[in-house]
C-alpha atoms as a PDB file:
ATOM      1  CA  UNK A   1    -142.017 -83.728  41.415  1.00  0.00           C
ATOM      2  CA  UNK A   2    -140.670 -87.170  41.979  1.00  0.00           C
ATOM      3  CA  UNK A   3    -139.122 -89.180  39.103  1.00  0.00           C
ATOM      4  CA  UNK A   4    -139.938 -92.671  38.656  1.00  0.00           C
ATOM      5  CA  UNK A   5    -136.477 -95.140  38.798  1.00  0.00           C
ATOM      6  CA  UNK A   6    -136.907 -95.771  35.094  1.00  0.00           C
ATOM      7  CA  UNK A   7    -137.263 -92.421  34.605  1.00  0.00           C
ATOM      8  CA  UNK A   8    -133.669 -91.749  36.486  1.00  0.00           C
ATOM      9  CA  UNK A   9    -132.198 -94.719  34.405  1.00  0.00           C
ATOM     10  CA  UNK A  10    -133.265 -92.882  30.783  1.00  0.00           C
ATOM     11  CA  UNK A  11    -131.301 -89.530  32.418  1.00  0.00           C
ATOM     12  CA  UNK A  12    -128.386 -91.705  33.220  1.00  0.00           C
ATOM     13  CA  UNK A  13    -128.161 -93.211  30.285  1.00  0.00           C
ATOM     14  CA  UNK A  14    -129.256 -90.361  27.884  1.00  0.00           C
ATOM     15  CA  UNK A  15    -126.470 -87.965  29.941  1.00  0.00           C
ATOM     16  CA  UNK A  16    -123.777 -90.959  29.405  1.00  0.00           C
ATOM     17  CA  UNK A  17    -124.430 -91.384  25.546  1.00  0.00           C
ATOM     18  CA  UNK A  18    -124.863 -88.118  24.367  1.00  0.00           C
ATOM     19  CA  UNK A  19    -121.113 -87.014  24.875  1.00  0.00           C
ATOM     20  CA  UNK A  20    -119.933 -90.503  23.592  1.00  0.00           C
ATOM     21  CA  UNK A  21    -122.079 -90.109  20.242  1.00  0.00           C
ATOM     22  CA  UNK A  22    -120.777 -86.334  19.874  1.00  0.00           C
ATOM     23  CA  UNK A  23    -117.377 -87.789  20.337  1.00  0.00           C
ATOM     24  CA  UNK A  24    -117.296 -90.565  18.110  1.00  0.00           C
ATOM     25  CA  UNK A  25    -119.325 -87.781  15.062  1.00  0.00           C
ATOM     26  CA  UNK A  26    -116.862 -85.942  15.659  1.00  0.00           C
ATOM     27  CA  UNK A  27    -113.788 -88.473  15.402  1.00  0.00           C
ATOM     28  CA  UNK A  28    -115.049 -89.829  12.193  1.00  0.00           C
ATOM     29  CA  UNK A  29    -116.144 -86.204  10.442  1.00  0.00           C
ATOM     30  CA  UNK A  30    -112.570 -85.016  10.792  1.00  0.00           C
ATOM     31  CA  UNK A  31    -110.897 -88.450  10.366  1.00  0.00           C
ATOM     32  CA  UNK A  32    -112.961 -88.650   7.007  1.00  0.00           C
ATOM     33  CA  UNK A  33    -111.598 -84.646   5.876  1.00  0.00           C
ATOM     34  CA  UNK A  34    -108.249 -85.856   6.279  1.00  0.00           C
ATOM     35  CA  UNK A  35    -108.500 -88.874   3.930  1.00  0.00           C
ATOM     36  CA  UNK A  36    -110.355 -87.533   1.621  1.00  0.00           C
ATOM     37  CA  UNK A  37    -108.956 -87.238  -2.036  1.00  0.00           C
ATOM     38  CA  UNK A  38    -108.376 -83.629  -2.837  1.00  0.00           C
ATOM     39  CA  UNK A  39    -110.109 -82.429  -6.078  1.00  0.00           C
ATOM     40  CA  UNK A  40    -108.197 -80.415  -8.123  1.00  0.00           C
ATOM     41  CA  UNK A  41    -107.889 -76.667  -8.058  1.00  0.00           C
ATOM     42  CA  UNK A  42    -108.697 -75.403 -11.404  1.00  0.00           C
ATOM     43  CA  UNK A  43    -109.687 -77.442 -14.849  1.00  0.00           C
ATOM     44  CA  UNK A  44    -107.547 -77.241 -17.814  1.00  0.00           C
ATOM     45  CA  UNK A  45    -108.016 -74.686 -20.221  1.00  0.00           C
ATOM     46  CA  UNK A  46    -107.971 -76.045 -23.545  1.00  0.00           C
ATOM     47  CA  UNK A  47    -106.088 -74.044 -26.864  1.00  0.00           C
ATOM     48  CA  UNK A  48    -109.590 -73.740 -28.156  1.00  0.00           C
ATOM     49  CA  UNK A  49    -111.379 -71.919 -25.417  1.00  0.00           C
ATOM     50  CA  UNK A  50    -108.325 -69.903 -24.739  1.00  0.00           C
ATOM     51  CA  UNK A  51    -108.575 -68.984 -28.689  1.00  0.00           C
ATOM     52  CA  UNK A  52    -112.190 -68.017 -28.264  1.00  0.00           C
ATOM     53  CA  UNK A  53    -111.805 -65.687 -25.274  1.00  0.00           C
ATOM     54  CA  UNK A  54    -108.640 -64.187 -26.763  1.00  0.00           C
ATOM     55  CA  UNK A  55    -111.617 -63.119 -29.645  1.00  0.00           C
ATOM     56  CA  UNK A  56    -113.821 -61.872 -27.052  1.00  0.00           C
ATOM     57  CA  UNK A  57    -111.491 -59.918 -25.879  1.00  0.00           C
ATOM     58  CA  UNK A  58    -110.243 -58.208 -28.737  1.00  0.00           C
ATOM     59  CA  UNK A  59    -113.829 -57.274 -30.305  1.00  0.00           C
ATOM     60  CA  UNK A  60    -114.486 -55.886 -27.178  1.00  0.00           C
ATOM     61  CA  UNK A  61    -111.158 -53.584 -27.024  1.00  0.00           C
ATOM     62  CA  UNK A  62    -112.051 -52.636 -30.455  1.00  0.00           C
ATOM     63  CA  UNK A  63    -115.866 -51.137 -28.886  1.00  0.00           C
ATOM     64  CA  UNK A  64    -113.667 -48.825 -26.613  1.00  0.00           C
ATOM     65  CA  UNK A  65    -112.653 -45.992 -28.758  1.00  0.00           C
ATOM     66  CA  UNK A  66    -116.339 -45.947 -30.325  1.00  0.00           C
ATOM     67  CA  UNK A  67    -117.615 -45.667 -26.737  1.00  0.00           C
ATOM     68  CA  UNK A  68    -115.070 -43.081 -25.447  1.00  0.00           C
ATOM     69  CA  UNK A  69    -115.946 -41.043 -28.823  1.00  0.00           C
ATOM     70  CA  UNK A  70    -120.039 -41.330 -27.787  1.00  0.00           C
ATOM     71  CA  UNK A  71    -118.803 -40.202 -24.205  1.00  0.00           C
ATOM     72  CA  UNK A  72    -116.865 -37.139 -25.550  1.00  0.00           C
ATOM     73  CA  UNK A  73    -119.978 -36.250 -27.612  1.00  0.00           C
ATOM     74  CA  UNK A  74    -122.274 -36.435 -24.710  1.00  0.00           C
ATOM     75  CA  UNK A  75    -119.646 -34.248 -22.652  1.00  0.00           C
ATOM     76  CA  UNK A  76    -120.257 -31.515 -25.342  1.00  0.00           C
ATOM     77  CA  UNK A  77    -123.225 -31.379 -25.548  1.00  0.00           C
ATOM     78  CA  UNK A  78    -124.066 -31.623 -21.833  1.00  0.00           C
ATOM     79  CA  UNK A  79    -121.745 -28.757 -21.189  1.00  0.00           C
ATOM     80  CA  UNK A  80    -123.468 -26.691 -24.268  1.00  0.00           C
ATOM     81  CA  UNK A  81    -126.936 -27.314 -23.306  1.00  0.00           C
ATOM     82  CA  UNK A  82    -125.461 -26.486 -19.226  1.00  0.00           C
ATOM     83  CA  UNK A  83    -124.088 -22.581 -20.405  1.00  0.00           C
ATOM     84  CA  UNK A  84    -127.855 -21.707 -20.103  1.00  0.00           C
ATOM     85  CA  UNK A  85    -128.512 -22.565 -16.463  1.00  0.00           C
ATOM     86  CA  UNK A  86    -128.173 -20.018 -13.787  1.00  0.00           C
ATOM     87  CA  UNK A  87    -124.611 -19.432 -12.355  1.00  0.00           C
ATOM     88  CA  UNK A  88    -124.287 -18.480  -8.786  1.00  0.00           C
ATOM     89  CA  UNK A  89    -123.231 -19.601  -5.490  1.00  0.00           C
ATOM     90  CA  UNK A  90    -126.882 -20.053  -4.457  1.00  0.00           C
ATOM     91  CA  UNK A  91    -130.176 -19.985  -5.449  1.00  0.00           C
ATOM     92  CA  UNK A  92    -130.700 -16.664  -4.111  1.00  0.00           C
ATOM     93  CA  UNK A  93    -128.066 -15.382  -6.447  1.00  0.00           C
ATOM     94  CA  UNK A  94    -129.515 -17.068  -8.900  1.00  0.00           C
ATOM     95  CA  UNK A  95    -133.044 -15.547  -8.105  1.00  0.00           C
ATOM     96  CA  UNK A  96    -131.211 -12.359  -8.752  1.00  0.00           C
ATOM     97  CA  UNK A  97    -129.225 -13.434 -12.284  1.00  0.00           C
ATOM     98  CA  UNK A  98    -132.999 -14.432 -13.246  1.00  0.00           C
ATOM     99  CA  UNK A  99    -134.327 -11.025 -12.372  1.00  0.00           C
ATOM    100  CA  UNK A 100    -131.937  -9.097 -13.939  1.00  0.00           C
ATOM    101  CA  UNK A 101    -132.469 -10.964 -17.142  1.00  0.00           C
ATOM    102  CA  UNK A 102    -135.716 -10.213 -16.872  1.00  0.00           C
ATOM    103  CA  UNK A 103    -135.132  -6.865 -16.323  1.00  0.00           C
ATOM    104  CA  UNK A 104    -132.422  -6.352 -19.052  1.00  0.00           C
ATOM    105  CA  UNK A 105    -135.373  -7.692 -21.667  1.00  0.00           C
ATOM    106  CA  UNK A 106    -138.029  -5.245 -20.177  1.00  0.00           C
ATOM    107  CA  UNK A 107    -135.527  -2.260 -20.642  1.00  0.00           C
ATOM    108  CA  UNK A 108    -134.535  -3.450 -24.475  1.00  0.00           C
ATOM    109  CA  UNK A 109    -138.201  -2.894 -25.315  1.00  0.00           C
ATOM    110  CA  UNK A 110    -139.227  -0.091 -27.279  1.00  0.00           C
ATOM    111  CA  UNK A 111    -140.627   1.793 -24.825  1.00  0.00           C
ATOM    112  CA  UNK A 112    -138.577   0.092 -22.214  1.00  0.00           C
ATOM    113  CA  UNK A 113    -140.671  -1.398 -20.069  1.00  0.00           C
ATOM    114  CA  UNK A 114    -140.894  -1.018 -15.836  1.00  0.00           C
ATOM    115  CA  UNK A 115    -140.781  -3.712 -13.736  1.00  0.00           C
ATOM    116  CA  UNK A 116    -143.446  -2.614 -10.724  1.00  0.00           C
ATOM    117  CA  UNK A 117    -143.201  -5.532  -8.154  1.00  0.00           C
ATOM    118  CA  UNK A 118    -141.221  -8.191  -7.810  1.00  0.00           C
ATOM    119  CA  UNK A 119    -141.909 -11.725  -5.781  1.00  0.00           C
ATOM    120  CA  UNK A 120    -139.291 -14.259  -4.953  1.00  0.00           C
ATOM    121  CA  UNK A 121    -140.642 -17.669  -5.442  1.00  0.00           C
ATOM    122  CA  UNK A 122    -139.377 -20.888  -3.244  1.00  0.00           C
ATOM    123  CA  UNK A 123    -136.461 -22.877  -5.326  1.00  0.00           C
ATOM    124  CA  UNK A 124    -137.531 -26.563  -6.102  1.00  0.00           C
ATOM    125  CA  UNK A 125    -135.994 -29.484  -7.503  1.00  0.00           C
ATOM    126  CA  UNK A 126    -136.533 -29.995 -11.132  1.00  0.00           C
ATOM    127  CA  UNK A 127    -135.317 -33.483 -12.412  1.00  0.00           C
ATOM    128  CA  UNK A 128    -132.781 -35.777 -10.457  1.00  0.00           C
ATOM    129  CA  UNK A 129    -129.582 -33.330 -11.597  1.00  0.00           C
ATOM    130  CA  UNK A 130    -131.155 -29.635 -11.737  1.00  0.00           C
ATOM    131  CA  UNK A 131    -132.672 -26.847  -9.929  1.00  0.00           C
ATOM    132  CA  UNK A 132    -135.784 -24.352 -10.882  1.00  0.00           C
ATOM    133  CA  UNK A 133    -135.552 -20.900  -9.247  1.00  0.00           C
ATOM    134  CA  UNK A 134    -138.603 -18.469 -10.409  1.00  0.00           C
ATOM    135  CA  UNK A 135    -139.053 -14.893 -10.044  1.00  0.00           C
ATOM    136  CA  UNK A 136    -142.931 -12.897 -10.522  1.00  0.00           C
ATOM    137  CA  UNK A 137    -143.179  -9.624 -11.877  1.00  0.00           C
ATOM    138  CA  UNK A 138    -145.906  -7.115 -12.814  1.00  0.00           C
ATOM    139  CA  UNK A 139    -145.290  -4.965 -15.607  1.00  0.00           C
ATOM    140  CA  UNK A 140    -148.439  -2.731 -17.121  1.00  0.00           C
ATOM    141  CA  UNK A 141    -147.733  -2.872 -20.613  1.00  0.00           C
ATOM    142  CA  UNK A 142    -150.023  -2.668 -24.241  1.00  0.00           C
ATOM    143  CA  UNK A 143    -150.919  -6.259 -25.281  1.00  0.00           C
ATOM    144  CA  UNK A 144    -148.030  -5.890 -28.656  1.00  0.00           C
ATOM    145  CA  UNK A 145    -145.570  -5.408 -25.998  1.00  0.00           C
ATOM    146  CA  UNK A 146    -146.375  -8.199 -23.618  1.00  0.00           C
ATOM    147  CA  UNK A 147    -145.618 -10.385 -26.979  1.00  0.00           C
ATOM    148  CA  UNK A 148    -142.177  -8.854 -28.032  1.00  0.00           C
ATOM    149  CA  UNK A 149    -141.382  -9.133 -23.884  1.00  0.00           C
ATOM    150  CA  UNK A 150    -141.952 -12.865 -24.163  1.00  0.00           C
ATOM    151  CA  UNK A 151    -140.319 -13.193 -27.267  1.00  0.00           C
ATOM    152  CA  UNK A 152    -137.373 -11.603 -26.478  1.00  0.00           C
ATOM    153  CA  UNK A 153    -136.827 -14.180 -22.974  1.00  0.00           C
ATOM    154  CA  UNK A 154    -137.354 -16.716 -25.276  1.00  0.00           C
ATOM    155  CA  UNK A 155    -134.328 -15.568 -27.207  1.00  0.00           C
ATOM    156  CA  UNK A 156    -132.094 -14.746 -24.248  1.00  0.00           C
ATOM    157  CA  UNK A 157    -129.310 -17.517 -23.842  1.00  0.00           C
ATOM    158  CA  UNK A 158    -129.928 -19.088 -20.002  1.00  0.00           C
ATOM    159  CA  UNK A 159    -132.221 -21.373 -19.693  1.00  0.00           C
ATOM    160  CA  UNK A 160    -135.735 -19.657 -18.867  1.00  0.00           C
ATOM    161  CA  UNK A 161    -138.966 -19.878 -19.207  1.00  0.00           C
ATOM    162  CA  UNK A 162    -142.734 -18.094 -18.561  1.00  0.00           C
ATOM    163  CA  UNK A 163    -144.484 -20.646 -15.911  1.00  0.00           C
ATOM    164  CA  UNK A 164    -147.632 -18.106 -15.604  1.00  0.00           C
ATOM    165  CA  UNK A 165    -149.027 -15.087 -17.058  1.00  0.00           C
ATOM    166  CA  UNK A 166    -152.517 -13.546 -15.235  1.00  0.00           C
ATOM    167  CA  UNK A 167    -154.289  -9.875 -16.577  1.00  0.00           C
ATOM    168  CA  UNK A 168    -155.480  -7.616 -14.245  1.00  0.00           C
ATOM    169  CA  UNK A 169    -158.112  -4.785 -15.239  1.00  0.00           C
ATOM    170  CA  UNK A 170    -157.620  -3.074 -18.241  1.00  0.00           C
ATOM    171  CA  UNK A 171    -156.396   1.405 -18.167  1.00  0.00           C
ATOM    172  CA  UNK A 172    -158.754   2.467 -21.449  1.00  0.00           C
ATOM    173  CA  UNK A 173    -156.771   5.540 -21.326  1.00  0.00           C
ATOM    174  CA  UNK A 174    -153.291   4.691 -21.800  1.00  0.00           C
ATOM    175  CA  UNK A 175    -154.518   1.050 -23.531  1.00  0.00           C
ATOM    176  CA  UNK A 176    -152.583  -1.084 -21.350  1.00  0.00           C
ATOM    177  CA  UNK A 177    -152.347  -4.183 -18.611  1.00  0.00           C
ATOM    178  CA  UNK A 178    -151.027  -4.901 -15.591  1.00  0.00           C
ATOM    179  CA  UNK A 179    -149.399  -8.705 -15.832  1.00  0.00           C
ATOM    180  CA  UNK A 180    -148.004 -10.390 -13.620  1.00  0.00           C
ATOM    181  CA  UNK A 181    -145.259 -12.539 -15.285  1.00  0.00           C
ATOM    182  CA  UNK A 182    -143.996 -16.119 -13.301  1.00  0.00           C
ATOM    183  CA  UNK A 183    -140.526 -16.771 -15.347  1.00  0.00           C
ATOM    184  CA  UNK A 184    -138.133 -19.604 -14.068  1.00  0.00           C
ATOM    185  CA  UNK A 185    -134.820 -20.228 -14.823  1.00  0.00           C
ATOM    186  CA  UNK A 186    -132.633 -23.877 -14.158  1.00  0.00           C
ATOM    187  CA  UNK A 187    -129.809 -24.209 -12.246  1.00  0.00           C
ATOM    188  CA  UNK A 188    -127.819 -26.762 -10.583  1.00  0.00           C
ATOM    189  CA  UNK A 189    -129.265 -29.019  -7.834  1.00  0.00           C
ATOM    190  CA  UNK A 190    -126.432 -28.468  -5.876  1.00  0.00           C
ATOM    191  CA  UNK A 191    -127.555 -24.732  -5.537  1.00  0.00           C
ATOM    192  CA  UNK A 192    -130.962 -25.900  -3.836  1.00  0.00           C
ATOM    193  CA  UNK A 193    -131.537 -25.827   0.431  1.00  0.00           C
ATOM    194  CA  UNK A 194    -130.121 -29.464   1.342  1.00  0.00           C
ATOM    195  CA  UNK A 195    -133.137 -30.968   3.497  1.00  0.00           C
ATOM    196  CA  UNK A 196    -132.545 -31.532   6.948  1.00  0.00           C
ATOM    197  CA  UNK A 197    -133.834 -35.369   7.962  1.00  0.00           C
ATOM    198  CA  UNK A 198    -135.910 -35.663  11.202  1.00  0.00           C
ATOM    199  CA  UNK A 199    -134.073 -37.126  13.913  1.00  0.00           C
END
């Protein structure tokens, strides 16, 4: 492709005025940074606004002891409400703290009751903060007894509760029913599997 001689002439020029222009932008940017007036740093602070902060400032120290008090509360009563989740180092101990609750209220009833089978159920989150760990039984016991067995979890101090309750088939003979009993208990999060992430 040939170019044209006023073609070549633009080029000539264009290339000879381009670093001239950059050069004299450049000159006169900085040149006009240099003498320009400096603003100052900072304004004054008048005795007035300094008077009115000083205020703010001393209403809002005065909020801090009512807010650490309000903190200590919630402390205490976080860590009473806590004493009722499952302690362990994991949630299979916990499984087995659960299970022996359970078992401890079957035995205080009168007859103590027999725990026949027992199913391990898969721990799960439960909230942002806790864990929920759950253990099945099946017990055959008379109706009057299946009442005083869920009365007496519901008195027992860690934290658990009856998530399901199914009848089987009625014995007419000895008037009673096999249940299986879902109970689950709350523990800390911490105690749950940590997810692995896929790669």
């Amino acid at each position: 492709m040939m170019l044209q001689p006023r073609e070549r002439k633009f080029l000539i020029a264009w290339a000879v005025c381009m670093p001239l222009l950059g050069i004299a932008y450049w000159s006169s940017g900085s040149s006009a940074t240099v003498n320009a007036p400096r603003s100052s740093s900072a304004p004054v602070e008048t005795i007035e606004h300094a008077q009115k902060r000083l205020a703010y400032l001393r209403t809002a120290e005065s909020t801090v002891s009512g807010k650490q008090a309000l903190l200590d509360q919630a402390k205490t009563e976080l860590a009473t409400r806590e004493k009722g989740l499952l302690a362990g180092d994991s949630a299979s101990e916990a499984q087995a703290q659960l299970l022996q609750v359970l078992q401890r209220v079957a035995a205080a009833q009168n007859p103590p009751l027999q725990v026949k089978q027992v199913e391990l159920g898969q721990p799960k989150p439960f909230g942002e903060n806790y864990g929920m760990v759950t253990v099945a039984v099946t017990i055959d016991a008379r109706i009057d007894e299946i009442v005083n067995l869920l009365a007496g979890l519901n008195a027992q101090p860690e934290v658990v509760a009856t998530d399901d309750m199914r009848f089987g088939a009625s014995h007419p003979k000895q008037k009673t029913i096999p249940v299986r009993l879902t109970v689950s208990g709350i523990v800390s999060r911490k105690l749950l599997p940590q997810k692995k992430g896929i790669l």
